[in-house]
Protein backbone atom coordinates (compact mmCIF):
# COMPACT_ATOMS: atom_id res chain seq x y z
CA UNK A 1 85.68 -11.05 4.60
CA UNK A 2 86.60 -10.91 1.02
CA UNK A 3 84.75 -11.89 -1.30
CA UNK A 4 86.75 -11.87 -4.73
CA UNK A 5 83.91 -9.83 -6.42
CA UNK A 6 86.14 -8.70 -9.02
CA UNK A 7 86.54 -12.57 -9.83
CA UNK A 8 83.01 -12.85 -10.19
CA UNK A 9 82.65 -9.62 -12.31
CA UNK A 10 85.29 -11.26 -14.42
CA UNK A 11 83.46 -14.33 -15.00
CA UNK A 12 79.81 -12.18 -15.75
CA UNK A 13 81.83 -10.37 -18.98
CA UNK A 14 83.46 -13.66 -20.00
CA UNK A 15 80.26 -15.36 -20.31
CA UNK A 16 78.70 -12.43 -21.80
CA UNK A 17 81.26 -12.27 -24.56
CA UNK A 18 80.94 -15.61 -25.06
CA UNK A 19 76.97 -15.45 -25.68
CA UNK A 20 77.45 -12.67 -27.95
CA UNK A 21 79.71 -14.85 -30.08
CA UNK A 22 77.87 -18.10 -29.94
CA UNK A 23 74.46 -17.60 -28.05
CA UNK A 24 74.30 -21.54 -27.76
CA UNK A 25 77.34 -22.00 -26.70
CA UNK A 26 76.50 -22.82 -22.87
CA UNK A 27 73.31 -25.29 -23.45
CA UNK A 28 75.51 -27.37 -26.19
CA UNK A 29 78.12 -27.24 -23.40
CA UNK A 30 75.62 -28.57 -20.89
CA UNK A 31 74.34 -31.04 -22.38
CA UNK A 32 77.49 -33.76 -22.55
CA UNK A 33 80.80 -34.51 -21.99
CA UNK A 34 82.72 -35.98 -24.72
CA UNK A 35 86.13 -34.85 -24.83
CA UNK A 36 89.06 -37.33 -26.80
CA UNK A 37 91.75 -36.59 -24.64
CA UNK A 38 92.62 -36.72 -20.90
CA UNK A 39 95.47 -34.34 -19.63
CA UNK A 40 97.69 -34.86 -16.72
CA UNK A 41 99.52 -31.81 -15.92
CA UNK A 42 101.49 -29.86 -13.14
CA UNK A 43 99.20 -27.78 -10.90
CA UNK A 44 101.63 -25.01 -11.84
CA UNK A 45 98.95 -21.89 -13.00
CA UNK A 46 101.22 -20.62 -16.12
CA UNK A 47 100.14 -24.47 -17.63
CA UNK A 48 96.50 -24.37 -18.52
CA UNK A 49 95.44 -26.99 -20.74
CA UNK A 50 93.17 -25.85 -22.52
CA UNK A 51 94.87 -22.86 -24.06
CA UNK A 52 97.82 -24.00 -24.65
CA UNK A 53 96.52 -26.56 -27.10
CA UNK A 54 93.98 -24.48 -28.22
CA UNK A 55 91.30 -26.54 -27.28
CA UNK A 56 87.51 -25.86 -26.40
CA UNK A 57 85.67 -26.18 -23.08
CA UNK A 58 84.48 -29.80 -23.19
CA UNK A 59 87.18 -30.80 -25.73
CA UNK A 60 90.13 -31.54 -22.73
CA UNK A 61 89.38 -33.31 -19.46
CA UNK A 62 92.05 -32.19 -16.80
CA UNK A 63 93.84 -33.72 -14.00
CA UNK A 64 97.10 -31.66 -12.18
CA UNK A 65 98.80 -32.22 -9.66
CA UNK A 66 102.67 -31.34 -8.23
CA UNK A 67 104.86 -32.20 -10.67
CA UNK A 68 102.49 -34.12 -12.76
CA UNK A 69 102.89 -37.48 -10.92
CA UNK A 70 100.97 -40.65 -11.81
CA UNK A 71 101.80 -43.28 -9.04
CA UNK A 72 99.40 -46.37 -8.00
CA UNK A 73 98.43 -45.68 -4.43
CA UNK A 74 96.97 -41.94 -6.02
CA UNK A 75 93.25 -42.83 -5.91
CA UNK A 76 91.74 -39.45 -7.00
CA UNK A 77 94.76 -39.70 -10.49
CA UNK A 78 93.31 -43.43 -10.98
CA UNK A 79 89.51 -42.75 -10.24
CA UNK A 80 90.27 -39.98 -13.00
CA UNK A 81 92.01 -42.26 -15.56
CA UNK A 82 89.38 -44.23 -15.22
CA UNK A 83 86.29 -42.21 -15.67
CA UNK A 84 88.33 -40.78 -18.50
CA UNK A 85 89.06 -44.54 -20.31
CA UNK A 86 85.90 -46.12 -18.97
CA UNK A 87 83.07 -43.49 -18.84
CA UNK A 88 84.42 -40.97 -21.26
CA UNK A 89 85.90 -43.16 -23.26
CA UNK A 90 88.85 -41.17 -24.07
CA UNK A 91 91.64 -41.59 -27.06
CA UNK A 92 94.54 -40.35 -25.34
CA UNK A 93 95.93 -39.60 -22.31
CA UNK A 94 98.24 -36.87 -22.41
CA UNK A 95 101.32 -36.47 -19.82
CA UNK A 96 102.73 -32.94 -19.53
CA UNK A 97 105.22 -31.19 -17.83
CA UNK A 98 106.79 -28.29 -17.71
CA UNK A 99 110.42 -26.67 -17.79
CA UNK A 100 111.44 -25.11 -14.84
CA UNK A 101 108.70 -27.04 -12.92
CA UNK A 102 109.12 -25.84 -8.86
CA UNK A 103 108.13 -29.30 -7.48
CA UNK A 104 111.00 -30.94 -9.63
CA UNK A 105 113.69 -28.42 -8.48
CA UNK A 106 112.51 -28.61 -5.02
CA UNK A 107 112.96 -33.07 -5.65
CA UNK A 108 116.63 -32.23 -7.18
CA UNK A 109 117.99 -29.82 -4.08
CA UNK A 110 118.59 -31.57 -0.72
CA UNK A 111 116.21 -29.16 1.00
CA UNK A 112 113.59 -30.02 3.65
CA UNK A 113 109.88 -28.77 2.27
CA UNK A 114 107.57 -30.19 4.87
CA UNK A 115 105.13 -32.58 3.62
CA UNK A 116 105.44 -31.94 0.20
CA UNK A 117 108.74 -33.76 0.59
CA UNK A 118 106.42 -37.08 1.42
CA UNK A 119 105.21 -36.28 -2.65
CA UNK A 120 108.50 -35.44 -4.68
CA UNK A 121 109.85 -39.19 -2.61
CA UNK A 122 108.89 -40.39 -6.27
CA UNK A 123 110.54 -37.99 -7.86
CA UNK A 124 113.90 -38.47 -6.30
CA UNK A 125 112.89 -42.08 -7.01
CA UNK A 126 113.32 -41.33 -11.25
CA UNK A 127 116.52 -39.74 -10.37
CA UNK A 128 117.49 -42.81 -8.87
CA UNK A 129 116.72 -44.78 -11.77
CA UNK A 130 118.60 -42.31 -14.29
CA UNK A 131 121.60 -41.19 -11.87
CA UNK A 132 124.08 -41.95 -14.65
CA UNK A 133 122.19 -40.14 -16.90
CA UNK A 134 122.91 -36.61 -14.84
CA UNK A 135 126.96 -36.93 -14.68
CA UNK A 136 128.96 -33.84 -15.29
CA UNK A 137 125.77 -32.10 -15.97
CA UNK A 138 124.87 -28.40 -15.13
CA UNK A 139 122.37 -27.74 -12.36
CA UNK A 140 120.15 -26.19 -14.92
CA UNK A 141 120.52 -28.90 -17.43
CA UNK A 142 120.12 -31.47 -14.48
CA UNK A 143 116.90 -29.84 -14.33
CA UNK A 144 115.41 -29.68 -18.01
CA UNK A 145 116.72 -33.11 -17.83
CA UNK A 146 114.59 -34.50 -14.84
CA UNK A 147 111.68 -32.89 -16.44
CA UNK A 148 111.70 -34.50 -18.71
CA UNK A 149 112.61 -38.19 -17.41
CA UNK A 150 109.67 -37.74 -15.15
CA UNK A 151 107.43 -37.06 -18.07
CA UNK A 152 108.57 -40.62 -18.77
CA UNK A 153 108.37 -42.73 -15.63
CA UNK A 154 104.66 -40.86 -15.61
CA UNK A 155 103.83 -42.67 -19.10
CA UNK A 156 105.17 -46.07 -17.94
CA UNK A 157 103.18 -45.99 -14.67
CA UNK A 158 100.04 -45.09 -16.34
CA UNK A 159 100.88 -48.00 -19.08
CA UNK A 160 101.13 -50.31 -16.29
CA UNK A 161 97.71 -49.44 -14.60
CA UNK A 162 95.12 -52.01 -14.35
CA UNK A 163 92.64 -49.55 -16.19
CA UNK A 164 94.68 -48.90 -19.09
CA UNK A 165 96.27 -52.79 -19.24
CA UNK A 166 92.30 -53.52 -19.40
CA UNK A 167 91.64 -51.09 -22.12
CA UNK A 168 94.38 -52.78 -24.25
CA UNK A 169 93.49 -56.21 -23.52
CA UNK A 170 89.79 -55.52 -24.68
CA UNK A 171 91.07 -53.81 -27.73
CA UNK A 172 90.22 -50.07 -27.34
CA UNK A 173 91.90 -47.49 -29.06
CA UNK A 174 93.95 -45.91 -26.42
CA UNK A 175 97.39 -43.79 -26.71
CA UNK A 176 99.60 -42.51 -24.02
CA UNK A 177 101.65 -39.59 -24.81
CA UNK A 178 104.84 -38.01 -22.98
CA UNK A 179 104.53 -34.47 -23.87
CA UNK A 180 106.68 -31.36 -22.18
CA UNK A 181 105.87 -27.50 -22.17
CA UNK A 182 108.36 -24.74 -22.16
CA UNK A 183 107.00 -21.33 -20.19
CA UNK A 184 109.43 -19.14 -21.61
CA UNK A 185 108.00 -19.83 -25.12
CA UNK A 186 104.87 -21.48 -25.10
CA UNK A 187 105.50 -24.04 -27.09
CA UNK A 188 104.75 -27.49 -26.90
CA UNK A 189 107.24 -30.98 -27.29
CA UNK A 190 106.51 -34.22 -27.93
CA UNK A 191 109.27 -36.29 -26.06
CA UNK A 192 108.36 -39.36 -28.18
CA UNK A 193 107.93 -41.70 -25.58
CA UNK A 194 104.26 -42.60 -26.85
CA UNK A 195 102.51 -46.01 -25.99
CA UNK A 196 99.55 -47.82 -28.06
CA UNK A 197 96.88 -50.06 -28.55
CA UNK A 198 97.18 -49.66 -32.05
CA UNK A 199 99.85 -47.84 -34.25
CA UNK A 200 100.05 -44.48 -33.77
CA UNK A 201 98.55 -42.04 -36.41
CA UNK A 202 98.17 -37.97 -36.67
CA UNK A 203 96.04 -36.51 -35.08
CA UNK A 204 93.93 -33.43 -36.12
C-alpha cells in the first residue's frame, strides 16, 4: 500500500519552517479559534482560501463543496453556518466561486454525470430563474455568466436561513458577501450583491 510519505515529509519541512520563523506559532494556534470570516467555496483545489486572501491559519473558517452551493436540506453547510454565526461568532460569511468552475459547466451541458447530476439539479434551477438573462449569449459567456448568478442565488439562500434571519433579528453584526475568483489571474471580485445587519463598512 502507499503510503503518501512524501506528503508527510512535506508537512515535517513546512512546520519546521514555520517554527523557525515564529517558534510560537503552533501553541498560539492551539489554543483558540477565532476567525471573523466564514468562507463557502467550490471544492475545486486551484481555490484555497486561505491564500488567496492572504489570510492566516485560524484567521478563515472553510466550507467547499461542488459548485459552492448553499441549499436548506444541506445539513453539514447549515451545521457549519451555524457554528460559524453561533459558536464562532463570525462577521461575514463569504460566498465564492470561481470562473470556469467544472460543476457549473457540467449543470449548463445536457450531459448525464451520475449522481452528481442529483447536486447541480439546483444549479440548473438558477438557470431557470435567469433564462432570459443567457439569450444570444456565447457558450463561454453563458458560463462566466452562471458563475456568477449562482454566486447570487448562494447569498440569498444563506440570507434566508433560520440561523442568519436569527442573527439579524437579535442584532448581530453579520454580512453576507457574493464574491467570484478568476484562476487564470488570481484575482479576486466582489459581485456586489452584499447583505447586512448593519451598513456595510471597509474592511481591513
Amino acid at each position: 500500500m502507499k503510503t503518501l510519505k512524501h506528503l508527510i515529509e512535506n508537512n515535517l519541512a513546512w512546520a519546521a519552517s514555520i517554527k523557525e520563523k515564529d517558534p510560537e506559532f503552533f501553541s498560539r494556534l492551539s489554543e483558540q479559534q477565532s476567525p471573523e470570516y466564514l468562507w463557502i467555496g467550490c471544492s475545486d483545489s486551484r481555490v484555497p482560501a486561505n491564500q488567496i486572501t492572504g489570510l492566516q491559519p485560524g484567521e478563515v473558517f472553510v466550507h467547499r463543496n461542488i459548485a459552492n452551493v448553499v441549499v436548506h436540506t444541506d445539513f453539514n453547510c447549515l451545521s457549519v453556518i451555524q457554528f460559524a454565526v453561533e459558536v464562532l461568532k463570525v462577521k461575514h460569511i463569504i460566498v465564492c466561486g470561481h470562473y470556469g468552475c467544472g460543476g457549473i459547466k457540467a449543470a449548463l451541458e445536457n450531459h448525464e454525470h451520475g449522481l452528481i447530476d442529483n447536486w447541480l439539479r439546483h444549479i440548473k434551477d438558477v438557470i431557470r430563474f435567469n433564462q432570459s438573462k443567457f439569450d444570444g449569449l456565447t457558450h463561454e459567456n453563458k458560463l462566466d455568466l452562471l458563475c456568477e448568478l449562482n454566486v447570487t442565488e448562494q447569498v440569498k439562500n444563506i440570507c434566508n436561513t433560520t440561523i442568519v434571519q436569527k442573527a439579524w433579528d437579535e442584532g448581530k453584526e453579520l454580512s453576507i458577501h457574493g464574491w467570484i475568483y478568476s484562476i487564470e489571474n488570481g484575482i479576486l471580485k466582489d459581485l456586489d450583491n452584499s447583505a447586512s445587519s448593519l451598513p456595510l463598512e471597509d474592511s481591513n
